[in-house]
N, C-alpha and C. Protein backbone atom coordinates (compact mmCIF):
# COMPACT_ATOMS: atom_id res chain seq x y z
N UNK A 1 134.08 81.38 152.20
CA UNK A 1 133.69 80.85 150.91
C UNK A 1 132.18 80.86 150.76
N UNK A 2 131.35 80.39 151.55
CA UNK A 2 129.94 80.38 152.08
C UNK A 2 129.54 81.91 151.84
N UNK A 3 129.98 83.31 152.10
CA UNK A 3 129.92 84.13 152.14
C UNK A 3 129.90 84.67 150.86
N UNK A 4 131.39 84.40 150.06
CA UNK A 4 131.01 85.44 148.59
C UNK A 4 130.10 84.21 147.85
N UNK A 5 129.53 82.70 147.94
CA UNK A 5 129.19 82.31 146.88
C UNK A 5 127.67 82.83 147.10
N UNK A 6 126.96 83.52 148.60
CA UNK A 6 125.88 84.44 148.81
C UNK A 6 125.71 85.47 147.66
N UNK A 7 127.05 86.28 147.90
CA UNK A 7 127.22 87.46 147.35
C UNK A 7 127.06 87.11 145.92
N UNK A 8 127.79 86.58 144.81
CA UNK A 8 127.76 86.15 143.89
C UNK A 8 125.92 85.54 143.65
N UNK A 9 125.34 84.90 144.29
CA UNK A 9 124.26 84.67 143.89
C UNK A 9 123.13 86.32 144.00
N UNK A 10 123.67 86.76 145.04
CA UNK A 10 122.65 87.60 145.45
C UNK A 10 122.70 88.82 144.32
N UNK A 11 124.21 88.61 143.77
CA UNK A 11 124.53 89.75 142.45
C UNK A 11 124.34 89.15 141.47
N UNK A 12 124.47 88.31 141.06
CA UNK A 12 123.20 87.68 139.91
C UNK A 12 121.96 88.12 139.40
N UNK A 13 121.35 87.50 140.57
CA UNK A 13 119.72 87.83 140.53
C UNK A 13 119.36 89.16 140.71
N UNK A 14 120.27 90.17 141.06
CA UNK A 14 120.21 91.80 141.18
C UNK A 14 120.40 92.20 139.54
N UNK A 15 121.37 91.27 138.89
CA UNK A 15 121.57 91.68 137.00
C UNK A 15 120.36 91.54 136.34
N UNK A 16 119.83 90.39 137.22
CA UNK A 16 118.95 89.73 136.45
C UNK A 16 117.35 90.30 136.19
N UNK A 17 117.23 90.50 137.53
CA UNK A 17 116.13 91.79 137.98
C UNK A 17 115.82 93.17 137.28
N UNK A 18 117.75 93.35 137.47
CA UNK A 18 117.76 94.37 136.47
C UNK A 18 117.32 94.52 135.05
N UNK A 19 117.54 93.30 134.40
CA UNK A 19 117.64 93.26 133.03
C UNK A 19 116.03 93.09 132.40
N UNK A 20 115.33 92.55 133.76
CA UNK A 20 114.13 92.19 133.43
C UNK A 20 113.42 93.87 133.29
N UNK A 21 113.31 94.37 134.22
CA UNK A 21 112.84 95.74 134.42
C UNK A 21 113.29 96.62 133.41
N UNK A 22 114.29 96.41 133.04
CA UNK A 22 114.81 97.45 131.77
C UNK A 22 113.52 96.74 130.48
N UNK A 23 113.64 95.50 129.99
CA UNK A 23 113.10 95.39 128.85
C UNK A 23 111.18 95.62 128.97
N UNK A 24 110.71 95.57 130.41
CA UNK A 24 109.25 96.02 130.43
C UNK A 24 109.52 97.68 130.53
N UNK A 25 110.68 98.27 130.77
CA UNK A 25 110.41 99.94 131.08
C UNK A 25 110.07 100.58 129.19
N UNK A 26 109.32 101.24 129.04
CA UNK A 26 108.55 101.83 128.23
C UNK A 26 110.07 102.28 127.13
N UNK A 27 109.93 101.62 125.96
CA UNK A 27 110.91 102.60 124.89
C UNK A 27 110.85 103.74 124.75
N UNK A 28 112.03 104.65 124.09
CA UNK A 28 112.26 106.16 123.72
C UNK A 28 111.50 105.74 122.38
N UNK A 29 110.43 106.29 121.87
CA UNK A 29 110.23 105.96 120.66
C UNK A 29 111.33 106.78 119.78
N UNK A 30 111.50 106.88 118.40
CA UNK A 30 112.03 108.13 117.75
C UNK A 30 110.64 108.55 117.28
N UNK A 31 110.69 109.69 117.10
CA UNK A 31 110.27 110.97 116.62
C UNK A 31 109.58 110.57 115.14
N UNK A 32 108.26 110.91 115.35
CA UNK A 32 107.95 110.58 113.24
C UNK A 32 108.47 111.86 113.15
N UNK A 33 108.45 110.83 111.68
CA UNK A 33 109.11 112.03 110.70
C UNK A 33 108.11 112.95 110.32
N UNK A 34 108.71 114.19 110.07
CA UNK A 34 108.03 115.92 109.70
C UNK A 34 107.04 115.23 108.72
N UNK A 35 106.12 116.48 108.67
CA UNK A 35 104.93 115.74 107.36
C UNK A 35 105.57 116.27 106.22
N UNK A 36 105.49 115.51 104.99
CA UNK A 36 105.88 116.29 103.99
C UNK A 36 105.82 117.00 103.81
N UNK A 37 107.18 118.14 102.83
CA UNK A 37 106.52 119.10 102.66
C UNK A 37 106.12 119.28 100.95
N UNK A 38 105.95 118.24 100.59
CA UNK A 38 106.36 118.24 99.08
C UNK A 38 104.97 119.01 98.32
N UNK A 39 105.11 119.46 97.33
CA UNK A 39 103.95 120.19 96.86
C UNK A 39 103.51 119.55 95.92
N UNK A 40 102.02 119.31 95.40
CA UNK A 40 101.17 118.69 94.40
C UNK A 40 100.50 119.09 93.97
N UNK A 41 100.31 119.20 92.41
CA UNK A 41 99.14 119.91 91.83
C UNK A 41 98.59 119.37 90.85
N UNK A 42 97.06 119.14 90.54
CA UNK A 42 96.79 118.34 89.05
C UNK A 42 95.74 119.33 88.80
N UNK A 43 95.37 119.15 87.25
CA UNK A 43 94.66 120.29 86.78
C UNK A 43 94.21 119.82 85.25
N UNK A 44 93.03 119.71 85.22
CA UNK A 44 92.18 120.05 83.73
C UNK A 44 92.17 121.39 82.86
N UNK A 45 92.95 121.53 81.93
CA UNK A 45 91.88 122.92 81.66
C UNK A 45 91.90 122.41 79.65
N UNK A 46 91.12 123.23 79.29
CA UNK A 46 90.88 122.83 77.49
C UNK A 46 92.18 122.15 77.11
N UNK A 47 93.48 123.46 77.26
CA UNK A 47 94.57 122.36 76.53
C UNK A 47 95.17 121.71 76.63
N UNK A 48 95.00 121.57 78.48
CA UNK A 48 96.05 119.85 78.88
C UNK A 48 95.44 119.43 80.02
N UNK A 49 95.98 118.73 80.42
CA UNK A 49 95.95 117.89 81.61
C UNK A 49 97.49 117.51 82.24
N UNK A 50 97.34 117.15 83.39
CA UNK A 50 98.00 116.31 84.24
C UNK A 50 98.62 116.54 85.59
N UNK A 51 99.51 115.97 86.09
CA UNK A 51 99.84 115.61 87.34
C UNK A 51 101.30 116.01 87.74
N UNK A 52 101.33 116.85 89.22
CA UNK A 52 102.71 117.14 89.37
C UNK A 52 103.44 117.27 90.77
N UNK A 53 104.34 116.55 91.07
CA UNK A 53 104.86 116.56 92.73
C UNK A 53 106.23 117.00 92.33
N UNK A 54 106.63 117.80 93.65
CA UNK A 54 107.71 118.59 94.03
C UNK A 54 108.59 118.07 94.99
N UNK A 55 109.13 117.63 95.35
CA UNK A 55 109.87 117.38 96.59
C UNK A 55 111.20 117.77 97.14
N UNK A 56 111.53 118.72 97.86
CA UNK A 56 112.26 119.24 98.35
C UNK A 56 113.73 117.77 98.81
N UNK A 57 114.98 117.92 98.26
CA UNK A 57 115.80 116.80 98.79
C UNK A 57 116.49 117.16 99.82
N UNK A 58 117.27 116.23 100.84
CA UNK A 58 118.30 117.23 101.82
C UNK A 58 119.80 117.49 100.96
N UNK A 59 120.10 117.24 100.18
CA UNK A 59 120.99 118.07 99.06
C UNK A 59 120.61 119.51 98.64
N UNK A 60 119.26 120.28 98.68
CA UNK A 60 119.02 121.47 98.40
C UNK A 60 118.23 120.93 96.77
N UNK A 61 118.37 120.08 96.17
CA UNK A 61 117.92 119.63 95.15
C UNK A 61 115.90 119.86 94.89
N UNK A 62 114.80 119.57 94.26
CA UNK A 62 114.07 119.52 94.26
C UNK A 62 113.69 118.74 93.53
N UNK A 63 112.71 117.16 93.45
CA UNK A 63 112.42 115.76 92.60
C UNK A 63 111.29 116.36 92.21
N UNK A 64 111.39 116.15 90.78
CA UNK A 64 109.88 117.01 90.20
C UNK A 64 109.38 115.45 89.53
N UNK A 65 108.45 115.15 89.49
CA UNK A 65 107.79 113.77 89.24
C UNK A 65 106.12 114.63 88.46
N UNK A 66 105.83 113.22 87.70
CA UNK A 66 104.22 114.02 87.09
C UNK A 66 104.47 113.56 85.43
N UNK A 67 103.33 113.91 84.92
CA UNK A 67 102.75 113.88 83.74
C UNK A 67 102.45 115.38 83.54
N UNK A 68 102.08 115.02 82.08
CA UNK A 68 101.34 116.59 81.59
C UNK A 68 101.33 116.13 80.25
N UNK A 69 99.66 116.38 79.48
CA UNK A 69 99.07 115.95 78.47
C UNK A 69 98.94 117.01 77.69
N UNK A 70 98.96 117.15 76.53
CA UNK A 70 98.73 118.43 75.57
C UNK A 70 97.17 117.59 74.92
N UNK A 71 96.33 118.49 74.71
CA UNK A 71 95.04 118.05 74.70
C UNK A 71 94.62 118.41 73.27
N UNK A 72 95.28 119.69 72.83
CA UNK A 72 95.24 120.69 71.71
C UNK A 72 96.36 120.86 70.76
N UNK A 73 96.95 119.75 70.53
CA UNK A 73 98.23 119.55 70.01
C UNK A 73 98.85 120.36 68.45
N UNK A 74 97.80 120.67 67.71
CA UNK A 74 97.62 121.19 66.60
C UNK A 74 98.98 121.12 66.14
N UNK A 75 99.55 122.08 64.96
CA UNK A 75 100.82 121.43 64.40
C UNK A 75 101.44 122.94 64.45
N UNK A 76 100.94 123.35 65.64
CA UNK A 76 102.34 124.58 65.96
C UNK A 76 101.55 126.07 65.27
N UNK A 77 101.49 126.90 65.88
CA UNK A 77 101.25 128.01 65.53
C UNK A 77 99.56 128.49 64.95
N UNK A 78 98.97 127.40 65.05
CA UNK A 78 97.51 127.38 64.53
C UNK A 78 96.63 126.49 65.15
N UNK A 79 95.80 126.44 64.69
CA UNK A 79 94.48 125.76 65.60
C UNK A 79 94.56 124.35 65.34
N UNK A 80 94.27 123.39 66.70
CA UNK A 80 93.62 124.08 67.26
C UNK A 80 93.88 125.01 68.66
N UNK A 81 95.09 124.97 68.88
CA UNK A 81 95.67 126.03 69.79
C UNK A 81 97.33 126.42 69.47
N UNK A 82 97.95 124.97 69.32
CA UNK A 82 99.19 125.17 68.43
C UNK A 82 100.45 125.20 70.23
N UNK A 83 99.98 125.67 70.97
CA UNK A 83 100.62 125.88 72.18
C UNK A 83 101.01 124.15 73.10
N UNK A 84 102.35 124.75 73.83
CA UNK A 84 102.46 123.65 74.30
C UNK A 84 102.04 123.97 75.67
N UNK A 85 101.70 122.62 76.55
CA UNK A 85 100.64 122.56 77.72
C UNK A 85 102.05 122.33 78.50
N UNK A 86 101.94 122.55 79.84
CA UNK A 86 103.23 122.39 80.72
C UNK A 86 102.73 122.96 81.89
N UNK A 87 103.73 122.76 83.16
CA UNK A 87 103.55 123.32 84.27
C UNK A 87 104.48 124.76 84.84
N UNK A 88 104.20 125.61 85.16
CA UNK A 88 104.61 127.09 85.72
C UNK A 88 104.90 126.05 87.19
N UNK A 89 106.35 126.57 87.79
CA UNK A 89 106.72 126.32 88.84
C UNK A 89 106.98 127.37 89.66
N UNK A 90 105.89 128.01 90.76
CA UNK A 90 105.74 129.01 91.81
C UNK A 90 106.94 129.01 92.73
N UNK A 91 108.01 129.59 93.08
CA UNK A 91 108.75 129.89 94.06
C UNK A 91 108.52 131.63 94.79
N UNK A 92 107.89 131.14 95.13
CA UNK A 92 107.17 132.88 96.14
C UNK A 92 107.82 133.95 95.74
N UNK A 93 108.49 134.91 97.02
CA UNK A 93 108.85 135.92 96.20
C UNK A 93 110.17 135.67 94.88
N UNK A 94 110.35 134.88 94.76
CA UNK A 94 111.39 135.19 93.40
C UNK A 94 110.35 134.73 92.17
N UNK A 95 108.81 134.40 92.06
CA UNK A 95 108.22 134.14 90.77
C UNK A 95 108.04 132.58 90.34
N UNK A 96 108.99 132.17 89.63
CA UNK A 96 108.87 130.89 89.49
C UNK A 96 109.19 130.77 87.80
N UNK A 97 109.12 129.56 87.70
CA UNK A 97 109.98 129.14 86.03
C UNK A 97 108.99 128.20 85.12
N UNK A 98 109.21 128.25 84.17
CA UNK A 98 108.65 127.34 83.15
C UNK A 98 109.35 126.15 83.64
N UNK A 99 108.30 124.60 83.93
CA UNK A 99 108.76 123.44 84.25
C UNK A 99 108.55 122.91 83.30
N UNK A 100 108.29 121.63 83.28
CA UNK A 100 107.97 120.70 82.37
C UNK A 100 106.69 120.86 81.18
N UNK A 101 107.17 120.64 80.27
CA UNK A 101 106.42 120.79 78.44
C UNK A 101 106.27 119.74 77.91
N UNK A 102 104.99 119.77 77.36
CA UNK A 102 104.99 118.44 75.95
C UNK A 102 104.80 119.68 74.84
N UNK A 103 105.52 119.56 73.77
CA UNK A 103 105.03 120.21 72.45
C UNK A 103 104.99 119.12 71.41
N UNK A 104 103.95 118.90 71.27
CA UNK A 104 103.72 117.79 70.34
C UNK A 104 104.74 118.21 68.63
N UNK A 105 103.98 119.55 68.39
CA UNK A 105 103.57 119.99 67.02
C UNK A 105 105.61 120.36 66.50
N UNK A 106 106.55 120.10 67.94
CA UNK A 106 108.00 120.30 68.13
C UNK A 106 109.03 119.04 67.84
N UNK A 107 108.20 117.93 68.23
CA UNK A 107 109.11 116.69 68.06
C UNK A 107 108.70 115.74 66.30
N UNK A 108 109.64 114.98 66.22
CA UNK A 108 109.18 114.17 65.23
C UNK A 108 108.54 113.31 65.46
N UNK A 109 108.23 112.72 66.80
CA UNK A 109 107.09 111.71 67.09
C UNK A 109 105.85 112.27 67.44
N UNK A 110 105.67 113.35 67.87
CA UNK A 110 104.54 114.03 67.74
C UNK A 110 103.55 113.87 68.93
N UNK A 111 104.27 113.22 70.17
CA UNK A 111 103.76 112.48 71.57
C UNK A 111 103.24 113.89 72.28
N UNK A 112 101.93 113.47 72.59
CA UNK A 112 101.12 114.37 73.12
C UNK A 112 100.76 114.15 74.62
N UNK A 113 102.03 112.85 75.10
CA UNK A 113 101.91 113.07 76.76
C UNK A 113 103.59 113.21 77.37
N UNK A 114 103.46 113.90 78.35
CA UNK A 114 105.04 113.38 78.34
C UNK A 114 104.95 112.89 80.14
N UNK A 115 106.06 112.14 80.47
CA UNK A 115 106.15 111.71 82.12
C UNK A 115 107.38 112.22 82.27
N UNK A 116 107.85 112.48 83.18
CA UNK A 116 108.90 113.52 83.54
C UNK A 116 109.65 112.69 85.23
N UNK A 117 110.48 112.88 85.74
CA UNK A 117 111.33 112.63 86.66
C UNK A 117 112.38 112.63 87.01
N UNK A 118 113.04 114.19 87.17
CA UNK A 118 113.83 114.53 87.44
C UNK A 118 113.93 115.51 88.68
N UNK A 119 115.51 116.38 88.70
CA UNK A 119 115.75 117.32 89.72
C UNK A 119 116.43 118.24 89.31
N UNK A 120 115.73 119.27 90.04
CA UNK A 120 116.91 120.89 89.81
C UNK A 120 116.98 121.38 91.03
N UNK A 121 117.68 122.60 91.09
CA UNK A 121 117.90 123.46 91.75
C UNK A 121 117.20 124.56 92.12
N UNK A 122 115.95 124.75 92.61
CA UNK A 122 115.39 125.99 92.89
C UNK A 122 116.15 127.02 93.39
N UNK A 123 115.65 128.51 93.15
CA UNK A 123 116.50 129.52 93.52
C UNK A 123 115.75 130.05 94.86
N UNK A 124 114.50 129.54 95.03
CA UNK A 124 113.55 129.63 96.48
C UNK A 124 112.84 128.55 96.47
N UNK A 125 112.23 128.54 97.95
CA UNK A 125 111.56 127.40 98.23
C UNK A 125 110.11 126.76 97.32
N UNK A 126 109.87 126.01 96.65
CA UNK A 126 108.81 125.53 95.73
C UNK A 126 107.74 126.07 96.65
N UNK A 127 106.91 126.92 95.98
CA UNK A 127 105.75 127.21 96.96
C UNK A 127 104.47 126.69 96.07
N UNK A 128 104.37 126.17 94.71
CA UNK A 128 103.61 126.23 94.08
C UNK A 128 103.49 125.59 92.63
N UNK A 129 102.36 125.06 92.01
CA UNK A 129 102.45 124.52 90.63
C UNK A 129 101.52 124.80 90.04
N UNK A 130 101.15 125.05 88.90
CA UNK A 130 99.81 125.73 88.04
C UNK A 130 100.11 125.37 86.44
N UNK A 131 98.91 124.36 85.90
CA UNK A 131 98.90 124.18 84.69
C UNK A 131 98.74 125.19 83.85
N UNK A 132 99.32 125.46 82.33
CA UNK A 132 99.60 126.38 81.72
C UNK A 132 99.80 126.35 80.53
N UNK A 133 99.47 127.24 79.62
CA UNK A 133 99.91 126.72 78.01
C UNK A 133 101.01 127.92 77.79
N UNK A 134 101.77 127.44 77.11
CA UNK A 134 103.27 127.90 76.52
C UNK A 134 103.13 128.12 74.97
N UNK A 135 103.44 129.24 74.41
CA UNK A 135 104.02 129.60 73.34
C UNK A 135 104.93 129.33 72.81
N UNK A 136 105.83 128.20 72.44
CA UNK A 136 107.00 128.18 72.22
C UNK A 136 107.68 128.56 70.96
């Protein structure tokens, strides 16, 4: 009896030892996360302004977020430019698409900024964004 209540103590303080040494042994950290890869572009030029992020989703999706100001709003087809201001969306070799537009001189309120936040589907990876005026 004298014997296992040794044993029993001596396996105790062996858990216990143990348990201590585990919580000073150094954590697995996890891994940061990848740097973004999301793309951003802002840009002045005469007929607009504004601001634009890309973000790639793990759905295959892409979150397009941003502004874009028409500066030159005129009432469509005449000066003082008549064009709507928007962003060209770069996808490398396949080109890229007309993104987001304000046409003022198009709506009945006549809003010469617009904020945007949505998602599509790229047909290649977003490589790129460039302010732009549109003919519409």
């Amino acid at each position: 009896m004298r014997r296992s209540a040794r044993t029993l103590a001596l396996t105790g303080a062996t858990t216990v030892v143990g348990a201590l040494a585990l919580l000073s042994a150094p954590t697995a950290q996890a891994a940061p996360a990848a740097a973004s890869t999301c793309v951003t572009a802002a840009g002045t030029k005469s007929f607009g302004r504004g601001e634009i992020s890309l973000c790639p989703q793990s759905d295959g999706t892409t979150r397009v977020t941003g502004w874009v100001e028409d500066l030159l709003p005129g009432n469509g087809w005449g000066k003082p430019d008549g064009r709507c201001a928007g962003w060209w969306i770069e996808m490398g070799a396949k080109g890229g698409r007309v993104g987001p537009l304000v046409c003022p001189h198009f709506t009945s309120t006549h809003e010469t900024t617009y904020e945007f936040d949505y998602t599509f589907k790229p047909e290649a990876p977003v490589t790129g964004a460039r302010l732009n005026g549109f003919t519409a």
